[in-house]
C-alpha atoms as a PDB file:
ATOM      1  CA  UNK A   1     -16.903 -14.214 -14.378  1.00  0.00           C
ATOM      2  CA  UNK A   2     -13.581 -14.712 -12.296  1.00  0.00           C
ATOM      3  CA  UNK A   3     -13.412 -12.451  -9.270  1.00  0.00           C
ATOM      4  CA  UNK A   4     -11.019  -9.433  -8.641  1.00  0.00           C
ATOM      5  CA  UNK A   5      -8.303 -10.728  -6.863  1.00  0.00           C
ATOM      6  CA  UNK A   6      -7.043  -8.948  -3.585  1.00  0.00           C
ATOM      7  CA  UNK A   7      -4.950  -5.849  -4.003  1.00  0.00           C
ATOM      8  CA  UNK A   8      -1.370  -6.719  -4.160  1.00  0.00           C
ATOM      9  CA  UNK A   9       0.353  -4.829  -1.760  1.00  0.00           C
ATOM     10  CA  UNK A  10       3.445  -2.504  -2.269  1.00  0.00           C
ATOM     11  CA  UNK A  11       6.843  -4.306  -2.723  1.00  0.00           C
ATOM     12  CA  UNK A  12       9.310  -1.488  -3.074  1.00  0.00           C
ATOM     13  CA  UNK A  13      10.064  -1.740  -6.655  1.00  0.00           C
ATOM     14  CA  UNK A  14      10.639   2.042  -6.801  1.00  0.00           C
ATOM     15  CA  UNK A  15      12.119   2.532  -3.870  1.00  0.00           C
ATOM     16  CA  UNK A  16      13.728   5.643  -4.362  1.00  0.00           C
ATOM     17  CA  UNK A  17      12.880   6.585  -7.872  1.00  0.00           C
ATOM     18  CA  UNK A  18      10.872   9.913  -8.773  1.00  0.00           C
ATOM     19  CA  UNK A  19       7.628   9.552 -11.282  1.00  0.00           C
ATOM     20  CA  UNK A  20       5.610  12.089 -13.807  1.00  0.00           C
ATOM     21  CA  UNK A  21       2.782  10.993 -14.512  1.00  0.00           C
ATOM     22  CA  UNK A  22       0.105  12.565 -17.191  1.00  0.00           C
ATOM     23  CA  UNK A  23      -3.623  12.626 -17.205  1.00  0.00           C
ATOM     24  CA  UNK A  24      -3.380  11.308 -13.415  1.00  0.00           C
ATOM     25  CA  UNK A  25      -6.267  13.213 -11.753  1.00  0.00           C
ATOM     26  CA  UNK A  26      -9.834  11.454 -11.488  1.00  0.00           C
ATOM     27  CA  UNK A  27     -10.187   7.858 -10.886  1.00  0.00           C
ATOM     28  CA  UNK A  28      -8.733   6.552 -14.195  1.00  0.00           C
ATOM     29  CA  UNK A  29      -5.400   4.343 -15.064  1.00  0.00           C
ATOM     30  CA  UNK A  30      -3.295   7.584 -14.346  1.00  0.00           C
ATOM     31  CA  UNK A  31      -4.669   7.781 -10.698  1.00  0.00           C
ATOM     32  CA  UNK A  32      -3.733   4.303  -9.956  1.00  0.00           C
ATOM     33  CA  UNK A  33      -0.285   4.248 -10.956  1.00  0.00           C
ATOM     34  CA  UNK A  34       0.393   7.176  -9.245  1.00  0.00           C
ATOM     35  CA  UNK A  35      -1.438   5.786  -6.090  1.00  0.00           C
ATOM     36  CA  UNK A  36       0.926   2.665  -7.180  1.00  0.00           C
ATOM     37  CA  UNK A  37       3.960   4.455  -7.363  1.00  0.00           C
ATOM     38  CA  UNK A  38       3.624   5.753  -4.148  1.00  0.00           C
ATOM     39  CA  UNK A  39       2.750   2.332  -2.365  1.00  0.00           C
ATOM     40  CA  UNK A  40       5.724   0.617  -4.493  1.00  0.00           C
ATOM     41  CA  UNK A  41       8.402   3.436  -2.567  1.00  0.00           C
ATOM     42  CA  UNK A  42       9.183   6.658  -5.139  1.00  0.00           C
ATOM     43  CA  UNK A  43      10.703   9.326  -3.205  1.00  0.00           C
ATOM     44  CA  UNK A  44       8.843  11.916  -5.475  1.00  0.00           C
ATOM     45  CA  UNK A  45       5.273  11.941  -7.464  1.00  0.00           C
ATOM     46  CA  UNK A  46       4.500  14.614  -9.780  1.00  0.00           C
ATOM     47  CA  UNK A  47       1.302  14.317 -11.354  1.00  0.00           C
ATOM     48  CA  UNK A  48      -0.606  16.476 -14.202  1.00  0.00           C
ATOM     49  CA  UNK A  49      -3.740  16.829 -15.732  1.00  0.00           C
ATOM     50  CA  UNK A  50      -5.940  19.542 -17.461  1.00  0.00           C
ATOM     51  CA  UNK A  51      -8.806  19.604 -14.955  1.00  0.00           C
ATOM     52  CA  UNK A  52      -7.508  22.044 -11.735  1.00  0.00           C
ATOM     53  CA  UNK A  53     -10.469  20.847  -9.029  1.00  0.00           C
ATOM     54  CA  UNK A  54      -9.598  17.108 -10.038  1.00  0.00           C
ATOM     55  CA  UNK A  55      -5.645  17.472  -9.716  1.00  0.00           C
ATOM     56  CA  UNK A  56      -6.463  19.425  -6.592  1.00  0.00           C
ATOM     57  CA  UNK A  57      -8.262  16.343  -5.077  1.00  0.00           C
ATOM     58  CA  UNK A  58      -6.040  13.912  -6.467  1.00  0.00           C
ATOM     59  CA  UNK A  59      -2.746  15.918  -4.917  1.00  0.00           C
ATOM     60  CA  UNK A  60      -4.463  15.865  -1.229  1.00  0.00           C
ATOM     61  CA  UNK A  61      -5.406  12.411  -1.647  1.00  0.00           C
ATOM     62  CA  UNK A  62      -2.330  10.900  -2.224  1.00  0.00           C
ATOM     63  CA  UNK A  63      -0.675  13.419   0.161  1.00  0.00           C
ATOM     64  CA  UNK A  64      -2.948  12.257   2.388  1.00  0.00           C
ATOM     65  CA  UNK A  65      -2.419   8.713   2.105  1.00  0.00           C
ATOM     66  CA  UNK A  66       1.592   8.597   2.026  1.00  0.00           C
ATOM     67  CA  UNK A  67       3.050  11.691   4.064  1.00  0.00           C
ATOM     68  CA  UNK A  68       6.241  10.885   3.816  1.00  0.00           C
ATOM     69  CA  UNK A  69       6.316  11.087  -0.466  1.00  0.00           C
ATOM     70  CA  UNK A  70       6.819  14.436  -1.693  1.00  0.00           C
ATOM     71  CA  UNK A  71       4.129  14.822  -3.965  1.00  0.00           C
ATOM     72  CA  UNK A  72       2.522  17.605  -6.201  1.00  0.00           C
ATOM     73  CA  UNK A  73       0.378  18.417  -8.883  1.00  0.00           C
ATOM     74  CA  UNK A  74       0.906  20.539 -12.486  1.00  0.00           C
ATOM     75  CA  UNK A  75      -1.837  21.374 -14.874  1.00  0.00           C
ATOM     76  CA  UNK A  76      -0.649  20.649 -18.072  1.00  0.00           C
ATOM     77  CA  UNK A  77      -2.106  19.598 -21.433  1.00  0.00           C
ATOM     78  CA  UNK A  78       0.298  17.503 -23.518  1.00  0.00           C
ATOM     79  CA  UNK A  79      -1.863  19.428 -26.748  1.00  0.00           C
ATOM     80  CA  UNK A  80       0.426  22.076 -26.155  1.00  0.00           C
ATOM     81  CA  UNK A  81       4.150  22.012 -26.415  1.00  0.00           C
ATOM     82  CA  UNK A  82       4.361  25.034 -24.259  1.00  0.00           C
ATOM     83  CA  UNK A  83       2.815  23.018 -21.303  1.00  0.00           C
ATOM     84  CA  UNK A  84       5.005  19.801 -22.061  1.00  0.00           C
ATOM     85  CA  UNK A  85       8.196  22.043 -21.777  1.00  0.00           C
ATOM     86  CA  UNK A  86       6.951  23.897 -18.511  1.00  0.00           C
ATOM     87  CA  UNK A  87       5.652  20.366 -16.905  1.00  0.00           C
ATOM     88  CA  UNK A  88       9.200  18.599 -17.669  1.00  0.00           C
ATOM     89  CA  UNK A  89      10.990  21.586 -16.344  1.00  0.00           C
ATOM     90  CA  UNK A  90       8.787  22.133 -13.707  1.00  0.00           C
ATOM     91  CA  UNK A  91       9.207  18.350 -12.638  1.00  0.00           C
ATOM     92  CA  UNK A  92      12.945  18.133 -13.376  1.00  0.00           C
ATOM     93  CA  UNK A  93      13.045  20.990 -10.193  1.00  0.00           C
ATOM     94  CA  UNK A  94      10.724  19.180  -7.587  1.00  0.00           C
ATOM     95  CA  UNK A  95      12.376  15.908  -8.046  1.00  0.00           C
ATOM     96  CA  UNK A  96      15.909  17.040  -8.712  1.00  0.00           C
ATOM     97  CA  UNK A  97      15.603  14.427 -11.856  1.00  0.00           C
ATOM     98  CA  UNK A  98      12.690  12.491 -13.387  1.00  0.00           C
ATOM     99  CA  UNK A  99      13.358   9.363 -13.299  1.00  0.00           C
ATOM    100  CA  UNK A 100      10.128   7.837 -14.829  1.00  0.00           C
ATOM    101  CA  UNK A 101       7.863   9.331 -17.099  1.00  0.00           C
ATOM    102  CA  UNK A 102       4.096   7.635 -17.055  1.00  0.00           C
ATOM    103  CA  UNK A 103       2.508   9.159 -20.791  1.00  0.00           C
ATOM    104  CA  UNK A 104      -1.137   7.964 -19.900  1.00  0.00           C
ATOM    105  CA  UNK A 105      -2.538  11.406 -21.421  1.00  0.00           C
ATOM    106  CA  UNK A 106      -4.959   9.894 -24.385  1.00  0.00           C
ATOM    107  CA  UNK A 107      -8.574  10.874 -25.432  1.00  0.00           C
ATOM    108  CA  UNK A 108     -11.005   8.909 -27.238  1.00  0.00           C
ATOM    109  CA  UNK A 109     -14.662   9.381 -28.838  1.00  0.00           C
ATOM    110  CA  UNK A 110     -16.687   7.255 -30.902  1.00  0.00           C
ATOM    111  CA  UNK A 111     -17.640   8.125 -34.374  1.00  0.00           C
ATOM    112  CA  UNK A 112     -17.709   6.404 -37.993  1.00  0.00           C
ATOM    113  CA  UNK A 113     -15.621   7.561 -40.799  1.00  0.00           C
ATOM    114  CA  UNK A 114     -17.830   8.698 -42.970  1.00  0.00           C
ATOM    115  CA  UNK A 115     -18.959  10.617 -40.273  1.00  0.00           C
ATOM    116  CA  UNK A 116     -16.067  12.320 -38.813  1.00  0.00           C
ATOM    117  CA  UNK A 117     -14.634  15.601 -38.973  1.00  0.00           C
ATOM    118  CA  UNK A 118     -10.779  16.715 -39.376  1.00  0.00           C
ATOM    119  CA  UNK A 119     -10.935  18.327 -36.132  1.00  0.00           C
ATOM    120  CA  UNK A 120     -12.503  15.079 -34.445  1.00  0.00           C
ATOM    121  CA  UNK A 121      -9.792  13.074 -36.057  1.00  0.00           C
ATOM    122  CA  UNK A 122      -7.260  15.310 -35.280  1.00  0.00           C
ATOM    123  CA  UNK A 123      -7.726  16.350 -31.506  1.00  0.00           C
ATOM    124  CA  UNK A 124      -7.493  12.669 -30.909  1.00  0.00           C
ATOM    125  CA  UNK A 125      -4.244  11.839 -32.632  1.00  0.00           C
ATOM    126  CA  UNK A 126      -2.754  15.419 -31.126  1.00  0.00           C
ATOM    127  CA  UNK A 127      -3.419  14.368 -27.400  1.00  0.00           C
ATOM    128  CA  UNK A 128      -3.019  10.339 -27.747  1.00  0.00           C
ATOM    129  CA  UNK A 129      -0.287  10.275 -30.183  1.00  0.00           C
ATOM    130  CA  UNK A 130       1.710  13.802 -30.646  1.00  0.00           C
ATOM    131  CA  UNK A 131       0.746  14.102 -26.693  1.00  0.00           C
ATOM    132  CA  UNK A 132       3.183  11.101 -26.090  1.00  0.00           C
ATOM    133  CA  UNK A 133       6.067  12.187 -28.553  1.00  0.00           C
ATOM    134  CA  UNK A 134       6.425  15.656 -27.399  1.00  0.00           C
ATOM    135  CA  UNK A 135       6.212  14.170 -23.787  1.00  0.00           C
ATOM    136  CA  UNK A 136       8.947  11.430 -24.966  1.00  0.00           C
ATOM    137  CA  UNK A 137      11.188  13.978 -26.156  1.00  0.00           C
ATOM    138  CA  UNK A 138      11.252  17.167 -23.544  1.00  0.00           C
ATOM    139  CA  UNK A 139      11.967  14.387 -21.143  1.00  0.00           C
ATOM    140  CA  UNK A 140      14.799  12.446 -23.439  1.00  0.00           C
ATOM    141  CA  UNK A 141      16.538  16.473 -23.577  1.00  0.00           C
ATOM    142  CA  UNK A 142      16.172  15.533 -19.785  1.00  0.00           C
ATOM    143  CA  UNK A 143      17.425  11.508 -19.145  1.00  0.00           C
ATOM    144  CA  UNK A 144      19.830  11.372 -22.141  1.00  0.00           C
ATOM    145  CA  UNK A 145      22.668  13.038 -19.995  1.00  0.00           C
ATOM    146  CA  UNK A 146      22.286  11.322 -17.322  1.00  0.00           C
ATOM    147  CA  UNK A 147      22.379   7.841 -19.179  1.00  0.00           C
ATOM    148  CA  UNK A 148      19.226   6.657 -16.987  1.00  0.00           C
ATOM    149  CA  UNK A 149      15.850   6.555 -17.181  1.00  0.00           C
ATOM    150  CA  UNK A 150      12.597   4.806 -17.780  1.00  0.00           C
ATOM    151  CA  UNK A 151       9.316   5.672 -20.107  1.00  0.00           C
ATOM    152  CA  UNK A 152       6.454   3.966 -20.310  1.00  0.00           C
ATOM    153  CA  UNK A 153       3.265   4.501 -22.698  1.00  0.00           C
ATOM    154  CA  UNK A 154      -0.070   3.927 -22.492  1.00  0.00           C
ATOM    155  CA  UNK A 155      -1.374   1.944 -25.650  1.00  0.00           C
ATOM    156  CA  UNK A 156      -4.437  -0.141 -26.103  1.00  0.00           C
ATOM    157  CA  UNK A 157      -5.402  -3.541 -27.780  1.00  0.00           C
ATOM    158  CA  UNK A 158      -7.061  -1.101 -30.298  1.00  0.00           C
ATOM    159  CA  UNK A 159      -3.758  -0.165 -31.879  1.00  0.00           C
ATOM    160  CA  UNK A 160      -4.028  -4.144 -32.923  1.00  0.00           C
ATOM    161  CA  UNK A 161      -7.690  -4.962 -33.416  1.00  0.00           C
ATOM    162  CA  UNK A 162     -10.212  -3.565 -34.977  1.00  0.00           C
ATOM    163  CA  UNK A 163     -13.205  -1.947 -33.425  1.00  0.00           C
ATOM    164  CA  UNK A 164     -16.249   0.054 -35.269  1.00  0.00           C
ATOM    165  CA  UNK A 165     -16.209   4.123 -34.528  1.00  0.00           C
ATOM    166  CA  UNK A 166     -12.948   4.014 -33.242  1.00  0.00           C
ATOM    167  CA  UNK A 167     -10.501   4.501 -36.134  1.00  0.00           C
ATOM    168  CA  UNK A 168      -8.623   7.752 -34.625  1.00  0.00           C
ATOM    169  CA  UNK A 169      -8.376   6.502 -31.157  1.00  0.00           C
ATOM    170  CA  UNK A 170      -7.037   2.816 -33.113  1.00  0.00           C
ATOM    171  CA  UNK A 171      -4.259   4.789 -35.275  1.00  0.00           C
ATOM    172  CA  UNK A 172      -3.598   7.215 -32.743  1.00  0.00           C
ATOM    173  CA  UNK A 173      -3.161   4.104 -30.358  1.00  0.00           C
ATOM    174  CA  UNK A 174      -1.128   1.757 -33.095  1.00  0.00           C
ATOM    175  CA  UNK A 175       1.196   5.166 -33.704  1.00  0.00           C
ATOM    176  CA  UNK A 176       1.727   5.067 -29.935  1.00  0.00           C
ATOM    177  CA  UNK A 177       2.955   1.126 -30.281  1.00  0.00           C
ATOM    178  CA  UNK A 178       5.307   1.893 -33.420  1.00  0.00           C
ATOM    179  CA  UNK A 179       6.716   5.389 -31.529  1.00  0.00           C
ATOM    180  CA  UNK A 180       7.404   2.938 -28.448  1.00  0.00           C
ATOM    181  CA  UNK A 181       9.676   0.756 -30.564  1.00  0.00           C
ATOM    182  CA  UNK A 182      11.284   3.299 -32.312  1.00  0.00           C
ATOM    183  CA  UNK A 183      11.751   5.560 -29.755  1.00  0.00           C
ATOM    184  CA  UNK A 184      13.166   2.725 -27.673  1.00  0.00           C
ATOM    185  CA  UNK A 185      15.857   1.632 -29.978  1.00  0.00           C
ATOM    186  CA  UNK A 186      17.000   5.295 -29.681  1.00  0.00           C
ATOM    187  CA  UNK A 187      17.045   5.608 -25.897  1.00  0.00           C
ATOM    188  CA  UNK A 188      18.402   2.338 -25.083  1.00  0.00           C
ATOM    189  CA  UNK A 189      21.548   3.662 -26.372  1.00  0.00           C
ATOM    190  CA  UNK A 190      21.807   6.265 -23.510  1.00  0.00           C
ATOM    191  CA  UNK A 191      20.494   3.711 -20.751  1.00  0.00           C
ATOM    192  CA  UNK A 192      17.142   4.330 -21.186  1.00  0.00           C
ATOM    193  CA  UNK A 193      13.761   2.460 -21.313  1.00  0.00           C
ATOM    194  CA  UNK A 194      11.035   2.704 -23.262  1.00  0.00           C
ATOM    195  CA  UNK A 195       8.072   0.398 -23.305  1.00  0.00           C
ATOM    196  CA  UNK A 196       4.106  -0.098 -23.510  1.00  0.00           C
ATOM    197  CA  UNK A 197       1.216  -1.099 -21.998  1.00  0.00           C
ATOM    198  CA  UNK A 198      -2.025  -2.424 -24.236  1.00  0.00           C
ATOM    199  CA  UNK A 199      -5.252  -2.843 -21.812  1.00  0.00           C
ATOM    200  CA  UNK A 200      -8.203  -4.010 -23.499  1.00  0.00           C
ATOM    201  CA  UNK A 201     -10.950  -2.513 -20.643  1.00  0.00           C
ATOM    202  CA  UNK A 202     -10.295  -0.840 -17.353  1.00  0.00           C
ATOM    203  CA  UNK A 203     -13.652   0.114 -15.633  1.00  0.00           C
ATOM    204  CA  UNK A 204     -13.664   3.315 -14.139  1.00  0.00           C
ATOM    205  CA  UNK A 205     -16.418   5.983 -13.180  1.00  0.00           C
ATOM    206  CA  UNK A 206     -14.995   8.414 -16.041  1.00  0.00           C
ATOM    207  CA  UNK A 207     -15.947   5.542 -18.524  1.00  0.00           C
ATOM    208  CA  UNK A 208     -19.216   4.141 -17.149  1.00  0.00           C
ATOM    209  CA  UNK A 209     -20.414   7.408 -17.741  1.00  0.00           C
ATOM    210  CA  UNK A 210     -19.325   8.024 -21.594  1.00  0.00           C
ATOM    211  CA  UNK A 211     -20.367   3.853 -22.716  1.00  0.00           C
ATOM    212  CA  UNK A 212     -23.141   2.440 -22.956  1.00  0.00           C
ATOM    213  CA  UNK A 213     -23.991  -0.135 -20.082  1.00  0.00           C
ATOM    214  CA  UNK A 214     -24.254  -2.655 -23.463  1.00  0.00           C
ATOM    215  CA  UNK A 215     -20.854  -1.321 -24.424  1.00  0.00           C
ATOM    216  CA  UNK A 216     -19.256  -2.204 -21.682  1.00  0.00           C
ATOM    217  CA  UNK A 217     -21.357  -5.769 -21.183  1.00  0.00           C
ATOM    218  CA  UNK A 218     -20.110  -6.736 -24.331  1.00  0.00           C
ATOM    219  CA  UNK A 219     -16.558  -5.768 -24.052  1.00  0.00           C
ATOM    220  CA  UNK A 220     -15.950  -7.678 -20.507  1.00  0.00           C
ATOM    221  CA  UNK A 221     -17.629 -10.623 -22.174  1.00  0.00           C
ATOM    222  CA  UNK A 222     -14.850 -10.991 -24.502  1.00  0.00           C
ATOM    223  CA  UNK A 223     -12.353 -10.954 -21.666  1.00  0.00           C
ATOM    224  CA  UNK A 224     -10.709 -14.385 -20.685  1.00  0.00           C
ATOM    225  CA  UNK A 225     -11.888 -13.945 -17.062  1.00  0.00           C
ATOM    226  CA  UNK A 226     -15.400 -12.077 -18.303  1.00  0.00           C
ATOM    227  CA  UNK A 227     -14.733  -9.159 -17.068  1.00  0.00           C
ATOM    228  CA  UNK A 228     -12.919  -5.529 -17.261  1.00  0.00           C
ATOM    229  CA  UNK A 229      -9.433  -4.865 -15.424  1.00  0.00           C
ATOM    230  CA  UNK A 230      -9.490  -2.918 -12.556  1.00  0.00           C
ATOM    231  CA  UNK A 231      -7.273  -0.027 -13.057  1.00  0.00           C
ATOM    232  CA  UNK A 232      -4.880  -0.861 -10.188  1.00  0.00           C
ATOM    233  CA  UNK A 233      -4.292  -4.342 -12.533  1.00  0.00           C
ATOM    234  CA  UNK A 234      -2.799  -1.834 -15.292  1.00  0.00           C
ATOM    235  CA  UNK A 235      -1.251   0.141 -13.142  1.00  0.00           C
ATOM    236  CA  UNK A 236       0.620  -2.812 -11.858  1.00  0.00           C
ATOM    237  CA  UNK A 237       2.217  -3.347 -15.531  1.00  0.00           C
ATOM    238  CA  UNK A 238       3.050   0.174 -15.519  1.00  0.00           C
ATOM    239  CA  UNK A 239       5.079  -0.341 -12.281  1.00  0.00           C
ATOM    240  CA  UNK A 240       6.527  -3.257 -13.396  1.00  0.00           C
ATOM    241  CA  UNK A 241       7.865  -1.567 -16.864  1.00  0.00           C
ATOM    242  CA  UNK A 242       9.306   1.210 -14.996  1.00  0.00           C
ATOM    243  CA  UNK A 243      11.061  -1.027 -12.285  1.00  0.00           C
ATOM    244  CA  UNK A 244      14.450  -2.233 -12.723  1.00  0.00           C
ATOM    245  CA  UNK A 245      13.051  -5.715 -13.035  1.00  0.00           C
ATOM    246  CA  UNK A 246      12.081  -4.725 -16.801  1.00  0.00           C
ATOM    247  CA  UNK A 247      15.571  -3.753 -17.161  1.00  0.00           C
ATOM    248  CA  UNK A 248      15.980  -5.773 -19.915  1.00  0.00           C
ATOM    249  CA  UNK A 249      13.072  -5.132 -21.938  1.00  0.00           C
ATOM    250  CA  UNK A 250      12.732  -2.659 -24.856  1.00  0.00           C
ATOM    251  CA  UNK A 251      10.244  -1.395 -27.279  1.00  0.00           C
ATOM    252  CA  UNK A 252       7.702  -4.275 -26.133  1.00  0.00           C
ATOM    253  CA  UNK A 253       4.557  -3.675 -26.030  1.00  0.00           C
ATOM    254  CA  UNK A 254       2.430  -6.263 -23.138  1.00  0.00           C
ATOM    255  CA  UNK A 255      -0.631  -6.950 -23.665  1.00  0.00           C
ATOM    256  CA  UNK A 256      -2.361  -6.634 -20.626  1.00  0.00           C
ATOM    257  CA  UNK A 257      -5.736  -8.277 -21.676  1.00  0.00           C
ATOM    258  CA  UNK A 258      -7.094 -11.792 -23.965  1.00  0.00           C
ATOM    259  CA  UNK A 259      -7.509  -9.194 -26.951  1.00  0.00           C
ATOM    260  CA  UNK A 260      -4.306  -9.335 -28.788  1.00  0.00           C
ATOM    261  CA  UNK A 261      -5.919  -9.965 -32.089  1.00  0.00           C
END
């Protein structure tokens, strides 16, 4: 196993630039970025989840840690297109103009086919996949007159390879990949960004508690380095999608793991 390199410290690559981020409470992928936007200079950080005590504590912590960032915190669940609409517009005011959206909101579950129910299969595609479009478009109403912007997705390896028990969060994951393209081609017209990140494994406490310590053994051993990202190591893609130094990419997709295929 290579070690976890050092924490790269902030280089002001959105210096200045405002951020919504979803599903950013706990100590997940969301959290990170957020922490990351912060370090890397955004004037403004809204984040939202659908667990109040968690967004609470997330909200004070980052607060805490970078005073001079106006930051808050929005319950919202991206299930509901009510919520989306009262997030975007909620986050338009605080900022004065979004301009990054972070979709990170996804949910996952492990079940066979043959085994699952409608309602399993759908709640996953409605929060990974429909989450992300009606995100995508209350904040394209948003961007598009203002001919700037940047989105970026969350995706996963999954929506490449295959994986037993994981079929919804897969297609829900590959639908995320294809909206990113499409989308992108759209947006790019009005100035705007759109890309993707695909992590294989990010180790976090949320996870180690829903996989199997087996699981997870066997899923870092596939890893080039033999081992799981930390989620500041995704973040850091994020970051880097939303900065102006991906100015030029569009609809891609990056890998950000050995486990493109």
């Amino acid at each position: 196993m290579v070690k976890v390199p050092d924490y790269v410290a902030g280089h002001d690559l959105l210096k200045g630039k405002s951020v919504l981020l979803t599903a950013a409470a706990g100590g997940g992928i969301g959290f990170a970025a957020a922490q990351r936007c912060a370090e890397e200079g955004c004037r403004a950080v809204v984040i939202s989840d659908i667990h109040e005590r968690r967004l609470n504590e997330a909200v004070e912590k980052l607060q805490q840690a970078h005073p001079e960032t106006a930051i808050t915190g929005l319950l919202a669940n991206v299930a509901s297109e009510e919520d989306v609409q009262n997030l975007v517009d909620a986050a338009e005011e605080f900022t004065g103009g979004v301009d990054v959206l972070i979709n990170n909101a996804g949910l996952g579950g492990s079940k066979n086919v043959v085994d699952m129910s409608d309602d399993e299969w759908l709640r996953v595609i409605d929060v990974s996949l429909t989450g992300t479009f009606r995100m995508t478009r209350a904040m394209l109403k948003k961007m598009q007159p203002r001919g700037a912007g940047a989105i970026v997705n969350n995706a996963s390896v999954l929506g490449w390879r295959a994986q037993k028990e994981q079929a919804h969060y897969a297609a829900a994951k590959a639908g995320v990949m294809a909206l990113t393209r499409c989308s992108a081609l759209e947006a790019a017209d009005f100035g705007i960004r759109i890309n993707a990140v695909a992590p294989s494994i990010a180790l976090h406490e949320f996870l180690k508690k829903t996989a199997s310590e087996e699981l997870l053994a066997s899923l870092e051993s596939r890893e080039a380095f033999g081992r799981a990202a930390e989620v500041w190591e995704i973040a850091n893609v994020m970051v880097f999608l939303a900065s102006d130094y991906a100015s030029y990419l569009v609809g891609e997709v990056i890998s950000a793991s050995s486990q493109r295929a």
